[in-house]
PDB file of N, CA and C in Angstrom:
ATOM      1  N   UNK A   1      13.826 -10.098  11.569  1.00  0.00           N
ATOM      2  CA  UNK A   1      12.874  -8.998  11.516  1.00  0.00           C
ATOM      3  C   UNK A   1      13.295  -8.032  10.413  1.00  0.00           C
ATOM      4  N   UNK A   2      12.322  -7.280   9.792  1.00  0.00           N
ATOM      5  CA  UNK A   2      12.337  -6.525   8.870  1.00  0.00           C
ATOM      6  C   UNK A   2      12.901  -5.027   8.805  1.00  0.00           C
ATOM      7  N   UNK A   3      13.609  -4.978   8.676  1.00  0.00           N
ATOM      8  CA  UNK A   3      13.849  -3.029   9.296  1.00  0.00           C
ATOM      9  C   UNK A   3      12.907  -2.163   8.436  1.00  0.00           C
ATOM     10  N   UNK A   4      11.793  -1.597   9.265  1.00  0.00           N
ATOM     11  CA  UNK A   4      11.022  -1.024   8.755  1.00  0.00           C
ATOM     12  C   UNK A   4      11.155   0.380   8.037  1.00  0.00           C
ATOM     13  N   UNK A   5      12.630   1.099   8.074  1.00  0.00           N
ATOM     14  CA  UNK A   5      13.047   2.052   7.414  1.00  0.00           C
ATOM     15  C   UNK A   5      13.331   1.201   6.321  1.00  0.00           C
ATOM     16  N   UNK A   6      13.735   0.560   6.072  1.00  0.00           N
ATOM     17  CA  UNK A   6      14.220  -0.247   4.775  1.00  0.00           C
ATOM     18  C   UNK A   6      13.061  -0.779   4.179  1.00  0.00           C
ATOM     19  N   UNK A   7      12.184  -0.706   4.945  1.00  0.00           N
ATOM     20  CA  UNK A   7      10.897  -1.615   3.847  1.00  0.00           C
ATOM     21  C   UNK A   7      10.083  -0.045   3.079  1.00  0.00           C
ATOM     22  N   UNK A   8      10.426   1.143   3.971  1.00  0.00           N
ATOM     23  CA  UNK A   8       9.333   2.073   3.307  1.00  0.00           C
ATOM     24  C   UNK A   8      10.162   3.163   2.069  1.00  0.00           C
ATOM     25  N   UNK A   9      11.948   2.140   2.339  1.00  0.00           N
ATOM     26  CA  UNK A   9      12.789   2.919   1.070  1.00  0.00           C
ATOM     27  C   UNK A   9      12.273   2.301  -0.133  1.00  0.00           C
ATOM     28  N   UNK A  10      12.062   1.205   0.236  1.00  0.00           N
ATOM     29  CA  UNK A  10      11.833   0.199  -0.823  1.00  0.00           C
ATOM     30  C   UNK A  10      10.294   0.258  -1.742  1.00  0.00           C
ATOM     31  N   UNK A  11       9.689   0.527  -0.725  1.00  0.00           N
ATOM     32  CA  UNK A  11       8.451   1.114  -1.398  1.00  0.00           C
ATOM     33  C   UNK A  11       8.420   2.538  -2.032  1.00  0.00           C
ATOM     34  N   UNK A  12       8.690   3.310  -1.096  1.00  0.00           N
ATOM     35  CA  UNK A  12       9.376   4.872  -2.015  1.00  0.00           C
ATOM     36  C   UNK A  12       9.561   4.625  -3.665  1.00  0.00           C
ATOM     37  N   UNK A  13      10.842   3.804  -3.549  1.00  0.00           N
ATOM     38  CA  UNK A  13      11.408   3.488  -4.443  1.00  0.00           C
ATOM     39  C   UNK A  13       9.892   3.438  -5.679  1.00  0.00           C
ATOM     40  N   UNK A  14       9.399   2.165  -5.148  1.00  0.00           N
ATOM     41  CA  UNK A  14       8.002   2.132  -6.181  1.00  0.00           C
ATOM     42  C   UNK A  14       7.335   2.657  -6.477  1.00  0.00           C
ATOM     43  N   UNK A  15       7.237   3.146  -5.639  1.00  0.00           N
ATOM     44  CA  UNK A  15       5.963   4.694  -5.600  1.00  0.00           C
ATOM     45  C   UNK A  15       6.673   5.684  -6.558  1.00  0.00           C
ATOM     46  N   UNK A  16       7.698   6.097  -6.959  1.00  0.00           N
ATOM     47  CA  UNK A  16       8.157   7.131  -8.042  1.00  0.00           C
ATOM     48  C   UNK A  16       8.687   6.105  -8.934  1.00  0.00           C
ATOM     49  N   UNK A  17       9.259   5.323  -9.045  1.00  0.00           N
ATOM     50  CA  UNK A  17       9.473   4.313 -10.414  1.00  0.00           C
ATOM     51  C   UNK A  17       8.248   3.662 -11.317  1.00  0.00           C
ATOM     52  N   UNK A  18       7.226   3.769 -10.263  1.00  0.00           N
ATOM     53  CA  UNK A  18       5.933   3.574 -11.300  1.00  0.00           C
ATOM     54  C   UNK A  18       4.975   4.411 -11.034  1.00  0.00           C
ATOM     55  N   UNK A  19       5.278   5.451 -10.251  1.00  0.00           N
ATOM     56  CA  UNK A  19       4.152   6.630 -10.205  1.00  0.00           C
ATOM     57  C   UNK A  19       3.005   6.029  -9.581  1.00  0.00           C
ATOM     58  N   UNK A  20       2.742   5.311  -8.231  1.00  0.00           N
ATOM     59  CA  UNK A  20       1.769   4.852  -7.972  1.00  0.00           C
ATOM     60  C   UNK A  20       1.821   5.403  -6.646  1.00  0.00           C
ATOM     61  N   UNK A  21       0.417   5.244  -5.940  1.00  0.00           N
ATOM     62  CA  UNK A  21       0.056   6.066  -4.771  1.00  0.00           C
ATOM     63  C   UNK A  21       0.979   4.751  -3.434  1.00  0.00           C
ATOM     64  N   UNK A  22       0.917   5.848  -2.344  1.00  0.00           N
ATOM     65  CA  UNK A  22       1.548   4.743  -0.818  1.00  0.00           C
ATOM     66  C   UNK A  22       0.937   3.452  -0.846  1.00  0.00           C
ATOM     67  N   UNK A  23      -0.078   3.173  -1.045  1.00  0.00           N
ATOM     68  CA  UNK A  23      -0.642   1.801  -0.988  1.00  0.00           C
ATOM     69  C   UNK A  23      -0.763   1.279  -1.995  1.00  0.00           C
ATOM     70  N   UNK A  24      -0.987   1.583  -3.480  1.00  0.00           N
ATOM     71  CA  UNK A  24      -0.513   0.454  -4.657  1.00  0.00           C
ATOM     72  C   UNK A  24       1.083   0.278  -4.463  1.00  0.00           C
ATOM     73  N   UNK A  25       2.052   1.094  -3.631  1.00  0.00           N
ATOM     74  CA  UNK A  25       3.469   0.475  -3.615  1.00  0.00           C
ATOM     75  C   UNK A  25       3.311  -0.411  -2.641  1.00  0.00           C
ATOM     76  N   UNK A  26       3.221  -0.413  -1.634  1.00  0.00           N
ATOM     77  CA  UNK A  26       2.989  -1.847  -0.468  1.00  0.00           C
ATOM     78  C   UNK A  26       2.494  -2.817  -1.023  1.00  0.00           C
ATOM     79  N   UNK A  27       1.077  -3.039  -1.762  1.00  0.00           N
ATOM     80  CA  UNK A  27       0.871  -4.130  -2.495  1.00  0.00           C
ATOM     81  C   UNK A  27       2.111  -4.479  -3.207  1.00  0.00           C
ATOM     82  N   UNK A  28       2.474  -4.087  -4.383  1.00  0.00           N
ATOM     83  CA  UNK A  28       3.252  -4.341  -4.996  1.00  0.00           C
ATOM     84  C   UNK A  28       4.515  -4.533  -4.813  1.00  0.00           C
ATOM     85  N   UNK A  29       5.184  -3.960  -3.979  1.00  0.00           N
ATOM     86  CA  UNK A  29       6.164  -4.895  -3.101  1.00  0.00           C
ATOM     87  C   UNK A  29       6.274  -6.326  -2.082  1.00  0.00           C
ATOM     88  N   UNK A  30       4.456  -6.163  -1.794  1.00  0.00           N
ATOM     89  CA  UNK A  30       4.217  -7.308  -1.218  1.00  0.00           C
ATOM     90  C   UNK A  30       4.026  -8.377  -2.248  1.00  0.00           C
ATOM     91  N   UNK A  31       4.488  -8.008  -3.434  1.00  0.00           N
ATOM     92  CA  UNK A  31       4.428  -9.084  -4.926  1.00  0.00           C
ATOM     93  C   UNK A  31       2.793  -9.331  -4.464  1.00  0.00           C
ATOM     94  N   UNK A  32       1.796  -8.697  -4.890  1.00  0.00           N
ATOM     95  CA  UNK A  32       0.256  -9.036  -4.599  1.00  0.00           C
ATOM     96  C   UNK A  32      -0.241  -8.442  -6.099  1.00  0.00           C
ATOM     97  N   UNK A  33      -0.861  -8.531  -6.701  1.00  0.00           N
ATOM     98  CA  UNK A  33      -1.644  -8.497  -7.871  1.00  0.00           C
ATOM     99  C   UNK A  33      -2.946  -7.367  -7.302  1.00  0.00           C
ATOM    100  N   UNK A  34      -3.432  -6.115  -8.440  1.00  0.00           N
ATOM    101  CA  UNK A  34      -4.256  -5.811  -7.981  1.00  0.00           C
ATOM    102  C   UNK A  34      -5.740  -7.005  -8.067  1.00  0.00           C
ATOM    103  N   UNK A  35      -5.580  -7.526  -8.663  1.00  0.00           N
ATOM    104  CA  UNK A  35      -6.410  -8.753  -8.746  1.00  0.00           C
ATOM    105  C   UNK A  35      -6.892  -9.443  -7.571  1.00  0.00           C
ATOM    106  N   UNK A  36      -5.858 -10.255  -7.452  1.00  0.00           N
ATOM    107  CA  UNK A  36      -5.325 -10.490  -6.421  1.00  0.00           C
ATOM    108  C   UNK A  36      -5.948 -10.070  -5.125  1.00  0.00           C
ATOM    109  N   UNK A  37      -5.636  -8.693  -4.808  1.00  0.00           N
ATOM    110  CA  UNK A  37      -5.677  -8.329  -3.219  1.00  0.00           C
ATOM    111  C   UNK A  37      -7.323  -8.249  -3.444  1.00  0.00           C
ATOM    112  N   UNK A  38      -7.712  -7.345  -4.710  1.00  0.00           N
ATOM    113  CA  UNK A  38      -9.235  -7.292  -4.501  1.00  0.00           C
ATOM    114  C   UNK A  38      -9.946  -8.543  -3.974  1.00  0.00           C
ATOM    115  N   UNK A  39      -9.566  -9.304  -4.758  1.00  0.00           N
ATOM    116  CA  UNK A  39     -10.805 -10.788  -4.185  1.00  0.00           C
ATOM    117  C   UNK A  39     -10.524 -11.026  -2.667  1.00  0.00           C
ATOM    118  N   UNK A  40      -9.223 -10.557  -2.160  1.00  0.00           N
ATOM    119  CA  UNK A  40      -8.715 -11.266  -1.066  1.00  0.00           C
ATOM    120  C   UNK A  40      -9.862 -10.160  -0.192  1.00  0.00           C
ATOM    121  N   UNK A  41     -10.044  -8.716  -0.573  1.00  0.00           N
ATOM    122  CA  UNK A  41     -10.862  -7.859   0.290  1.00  0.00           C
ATOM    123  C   UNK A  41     -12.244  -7.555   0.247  1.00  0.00           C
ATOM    124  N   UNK A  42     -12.714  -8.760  -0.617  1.00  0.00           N
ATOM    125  CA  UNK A  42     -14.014  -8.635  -1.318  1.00  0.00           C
ATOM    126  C   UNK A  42     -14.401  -7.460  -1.842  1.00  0.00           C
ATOM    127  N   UNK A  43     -13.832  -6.727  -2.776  1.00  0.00           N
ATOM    128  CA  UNK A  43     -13.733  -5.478  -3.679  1.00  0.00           C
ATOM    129  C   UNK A  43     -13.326  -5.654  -5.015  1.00  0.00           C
ATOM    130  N   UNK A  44     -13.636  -4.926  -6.099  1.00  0.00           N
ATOM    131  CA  UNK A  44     -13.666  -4.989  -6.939  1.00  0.00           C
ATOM    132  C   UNK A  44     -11.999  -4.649  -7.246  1.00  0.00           C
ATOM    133  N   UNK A  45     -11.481  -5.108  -8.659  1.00  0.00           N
ATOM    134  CA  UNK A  45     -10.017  -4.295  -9.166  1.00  0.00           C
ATOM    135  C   UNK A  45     -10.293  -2.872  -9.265  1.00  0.00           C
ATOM    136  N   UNK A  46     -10.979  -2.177  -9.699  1.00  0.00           N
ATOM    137  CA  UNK A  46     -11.128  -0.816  -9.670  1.00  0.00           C
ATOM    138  C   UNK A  46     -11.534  -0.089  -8.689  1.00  0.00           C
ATOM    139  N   UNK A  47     -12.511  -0.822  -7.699  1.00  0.00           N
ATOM    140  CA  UNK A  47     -12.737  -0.306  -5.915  1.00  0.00           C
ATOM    141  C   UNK A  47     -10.957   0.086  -5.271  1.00  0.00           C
ATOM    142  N   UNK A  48     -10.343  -1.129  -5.608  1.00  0.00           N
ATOM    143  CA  UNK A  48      -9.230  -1.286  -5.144  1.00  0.00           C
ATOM    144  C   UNK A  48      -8.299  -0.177  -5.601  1.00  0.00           C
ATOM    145  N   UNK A  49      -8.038  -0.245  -6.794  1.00  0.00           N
ATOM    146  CA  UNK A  49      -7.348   1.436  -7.652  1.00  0.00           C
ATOM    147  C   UNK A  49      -8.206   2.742  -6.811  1.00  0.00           C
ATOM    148  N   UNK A  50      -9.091   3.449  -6.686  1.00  0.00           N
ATOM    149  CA  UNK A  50      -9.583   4.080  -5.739  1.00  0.00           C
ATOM    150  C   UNK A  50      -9.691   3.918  -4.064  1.00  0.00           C
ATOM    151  N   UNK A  51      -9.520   3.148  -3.649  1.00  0.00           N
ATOM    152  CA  UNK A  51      -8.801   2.822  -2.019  1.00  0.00           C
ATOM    153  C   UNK A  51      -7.647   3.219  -2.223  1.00  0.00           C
ATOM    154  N   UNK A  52      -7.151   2.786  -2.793  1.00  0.00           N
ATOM    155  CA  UNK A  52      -5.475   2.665  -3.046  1.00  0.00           C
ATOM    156  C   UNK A  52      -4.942   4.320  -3.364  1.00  0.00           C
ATOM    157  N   UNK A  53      -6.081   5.240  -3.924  1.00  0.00           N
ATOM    158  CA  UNK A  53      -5.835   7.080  -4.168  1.00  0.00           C
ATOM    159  C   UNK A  53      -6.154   7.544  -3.010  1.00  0.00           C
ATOM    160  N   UNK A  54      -6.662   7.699  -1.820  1.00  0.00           N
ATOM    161  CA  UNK A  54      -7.207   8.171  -1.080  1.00  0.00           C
ATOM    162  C   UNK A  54      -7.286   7.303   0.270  1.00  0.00           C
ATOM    163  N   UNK A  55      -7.777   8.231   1.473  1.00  0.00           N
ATOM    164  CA  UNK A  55      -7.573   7.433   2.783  1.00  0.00           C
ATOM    165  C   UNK A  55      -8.332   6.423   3.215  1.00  0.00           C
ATOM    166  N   UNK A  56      -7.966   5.337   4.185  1.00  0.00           N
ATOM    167  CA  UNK A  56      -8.743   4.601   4.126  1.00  0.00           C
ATOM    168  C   UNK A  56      -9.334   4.392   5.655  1.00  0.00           C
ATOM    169  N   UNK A  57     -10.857   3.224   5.232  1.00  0.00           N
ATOM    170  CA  UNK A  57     -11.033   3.400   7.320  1.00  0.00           C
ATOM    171  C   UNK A  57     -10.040   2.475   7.736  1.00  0.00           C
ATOM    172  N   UNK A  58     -10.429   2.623   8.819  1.00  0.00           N
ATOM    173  CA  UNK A  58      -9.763   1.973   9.878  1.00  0.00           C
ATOM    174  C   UNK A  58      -9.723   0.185   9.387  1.00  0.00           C
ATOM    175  N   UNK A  59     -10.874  -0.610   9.286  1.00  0.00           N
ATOM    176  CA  UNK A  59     -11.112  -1.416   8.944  1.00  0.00           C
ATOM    177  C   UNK A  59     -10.964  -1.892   7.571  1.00  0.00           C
ATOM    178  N   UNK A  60     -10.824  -1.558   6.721  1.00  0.00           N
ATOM    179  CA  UNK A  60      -9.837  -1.416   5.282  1.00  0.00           C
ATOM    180  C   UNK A  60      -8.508  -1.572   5.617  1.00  0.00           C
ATOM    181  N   UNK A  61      -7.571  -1.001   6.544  1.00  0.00           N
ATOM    182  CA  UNK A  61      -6.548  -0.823   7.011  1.00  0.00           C
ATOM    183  C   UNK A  61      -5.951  -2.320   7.084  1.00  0.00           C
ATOM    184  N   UNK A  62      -6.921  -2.322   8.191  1.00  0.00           N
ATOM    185  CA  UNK A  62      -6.808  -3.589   8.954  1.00  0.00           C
ATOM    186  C   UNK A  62      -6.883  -5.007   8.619  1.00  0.00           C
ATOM    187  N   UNK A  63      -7.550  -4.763   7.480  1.00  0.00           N
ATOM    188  CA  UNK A  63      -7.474  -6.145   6.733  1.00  0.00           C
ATOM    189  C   UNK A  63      -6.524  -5.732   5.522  1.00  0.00           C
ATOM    190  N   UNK A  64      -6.337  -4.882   5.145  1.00  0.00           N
ATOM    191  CA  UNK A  64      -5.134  -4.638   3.867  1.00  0.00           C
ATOM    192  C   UNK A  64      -3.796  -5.324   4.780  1.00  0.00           C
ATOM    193  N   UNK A  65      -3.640  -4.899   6.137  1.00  0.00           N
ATOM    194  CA  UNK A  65      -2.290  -5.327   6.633  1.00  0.00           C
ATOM    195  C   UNK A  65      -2.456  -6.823   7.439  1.00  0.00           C
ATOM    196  N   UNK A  66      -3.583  -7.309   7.262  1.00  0.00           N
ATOM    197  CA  UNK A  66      -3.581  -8.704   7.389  1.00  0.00           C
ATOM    198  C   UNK A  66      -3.248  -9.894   6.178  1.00  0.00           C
ATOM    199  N   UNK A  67      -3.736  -9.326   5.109  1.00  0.00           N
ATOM    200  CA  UNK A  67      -3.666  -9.415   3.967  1.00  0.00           C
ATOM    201  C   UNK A  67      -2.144  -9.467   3.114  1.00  0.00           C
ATOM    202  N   UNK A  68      -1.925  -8.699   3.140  1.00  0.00           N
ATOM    203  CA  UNK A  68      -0.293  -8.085   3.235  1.00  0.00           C
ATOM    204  C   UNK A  68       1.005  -8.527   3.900  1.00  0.00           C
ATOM    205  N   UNK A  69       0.355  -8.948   5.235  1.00  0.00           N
ATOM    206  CA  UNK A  69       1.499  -9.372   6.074  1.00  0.00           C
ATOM    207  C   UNK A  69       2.001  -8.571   6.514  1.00  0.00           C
ATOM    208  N   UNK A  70       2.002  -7.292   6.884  1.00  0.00           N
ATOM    209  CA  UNK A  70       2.659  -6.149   7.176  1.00  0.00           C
ATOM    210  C   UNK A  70       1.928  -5.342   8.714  1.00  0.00           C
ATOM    211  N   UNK A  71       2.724  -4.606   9.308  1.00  0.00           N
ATOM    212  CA  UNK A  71       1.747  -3.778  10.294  1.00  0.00           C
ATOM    213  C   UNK A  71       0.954  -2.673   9.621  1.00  0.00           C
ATOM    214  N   UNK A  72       0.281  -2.458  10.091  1.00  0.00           N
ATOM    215  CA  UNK A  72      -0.697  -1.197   9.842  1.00  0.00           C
ATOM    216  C   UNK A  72       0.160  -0.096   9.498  1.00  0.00           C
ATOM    217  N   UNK A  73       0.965   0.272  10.323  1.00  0.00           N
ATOM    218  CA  UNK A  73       1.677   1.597  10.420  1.00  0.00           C
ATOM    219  C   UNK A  73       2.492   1.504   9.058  1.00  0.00           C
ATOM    220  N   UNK A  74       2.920   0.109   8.083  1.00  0.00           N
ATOM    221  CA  UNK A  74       3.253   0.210   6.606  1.00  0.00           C
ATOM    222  C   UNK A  74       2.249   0.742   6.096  1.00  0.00           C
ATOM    223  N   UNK A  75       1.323   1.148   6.142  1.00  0.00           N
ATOM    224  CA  UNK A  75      -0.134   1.464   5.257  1.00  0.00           C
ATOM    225  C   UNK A  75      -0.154   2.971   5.281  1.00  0.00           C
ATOM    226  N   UNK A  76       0.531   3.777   6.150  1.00  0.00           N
ATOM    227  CA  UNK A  76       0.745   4.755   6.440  1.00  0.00           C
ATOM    228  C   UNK A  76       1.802   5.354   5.731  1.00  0.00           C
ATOM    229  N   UNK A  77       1.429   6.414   4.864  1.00  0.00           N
ATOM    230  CA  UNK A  77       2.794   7.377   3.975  1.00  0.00           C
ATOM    231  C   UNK A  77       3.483   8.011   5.022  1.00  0.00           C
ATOM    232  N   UNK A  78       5.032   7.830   4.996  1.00  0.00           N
ATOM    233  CA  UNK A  78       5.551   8.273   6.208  1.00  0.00           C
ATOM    234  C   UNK A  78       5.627  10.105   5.446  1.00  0.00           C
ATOM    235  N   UNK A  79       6.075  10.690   6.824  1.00  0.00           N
ATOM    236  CA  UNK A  79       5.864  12.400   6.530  1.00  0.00           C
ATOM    237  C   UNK A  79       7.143  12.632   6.142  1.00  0.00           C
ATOM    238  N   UNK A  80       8.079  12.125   5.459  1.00  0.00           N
ATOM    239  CA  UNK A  80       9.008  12.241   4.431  1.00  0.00           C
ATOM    240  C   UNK A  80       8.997  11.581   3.134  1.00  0.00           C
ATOM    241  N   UNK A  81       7.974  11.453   3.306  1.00  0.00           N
ATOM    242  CA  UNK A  81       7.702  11.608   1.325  1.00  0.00           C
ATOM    243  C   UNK A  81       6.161  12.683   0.616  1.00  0.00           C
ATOM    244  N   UNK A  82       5.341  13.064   2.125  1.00  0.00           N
ATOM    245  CA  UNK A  82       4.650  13.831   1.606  1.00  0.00           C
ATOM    246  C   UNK A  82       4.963  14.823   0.801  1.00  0.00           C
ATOM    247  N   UNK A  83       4.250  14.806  -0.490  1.00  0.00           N
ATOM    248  CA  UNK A  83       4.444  15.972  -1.464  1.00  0.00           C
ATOM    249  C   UNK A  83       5.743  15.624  -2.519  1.00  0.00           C
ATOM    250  N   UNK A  84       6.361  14.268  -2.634  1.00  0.00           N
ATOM    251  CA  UNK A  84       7.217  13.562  -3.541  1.00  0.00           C
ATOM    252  C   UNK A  84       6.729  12.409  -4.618  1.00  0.00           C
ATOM    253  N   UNK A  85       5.654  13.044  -4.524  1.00  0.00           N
ATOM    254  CA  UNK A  85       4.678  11.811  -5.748  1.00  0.00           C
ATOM    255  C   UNK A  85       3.567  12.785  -6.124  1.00  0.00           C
ATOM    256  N   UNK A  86       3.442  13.858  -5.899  1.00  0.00           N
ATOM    257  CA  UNK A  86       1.921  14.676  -6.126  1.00  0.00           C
ATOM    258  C   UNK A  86       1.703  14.835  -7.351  1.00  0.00           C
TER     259      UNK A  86
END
């Protein structure tokens, strides 16, 4: 099993090494292509760059972390990094 503090250092990590929002780092640690995930969510690459800035529904969620392989609650910016990427 994954230690889920260790998976959201690791994304951190991405999220300020390439300046990208909580959810383009999960993709991208999940080695996923924005390409990639779009077709997988029937969305466009640039739908996807805008999901990826802002919150998402429930059902977006839910298939991003099916998609992903991950739980839901990875999709979630934990409240120790709010305001460390703004």
């Amino acid at each position: 099993m994954i230690d889920p503090l260790k998976q959201e250092q690791a994304i951190a990590l991405i999220m300020v090494r390439q300046n990208v929002s909580w959810l383009a780092a999960v993709r991208i640690h999940k080695n996923m292509s924005r390409t990639d995930a779009a077709k997988m969510l029937n969305v466009t690459p640039n739908a996807l760059t805008r999901i990826e800035k802002k919150q998402i529904s429930a059902h977006m969620k839910s298939r991003m972390a099916e998609i992903y392989g991950c739980p839901e609650a990875l999709l979630v910016c934990p409240s120790w990094m709010n305001g460390l990427n703004e």
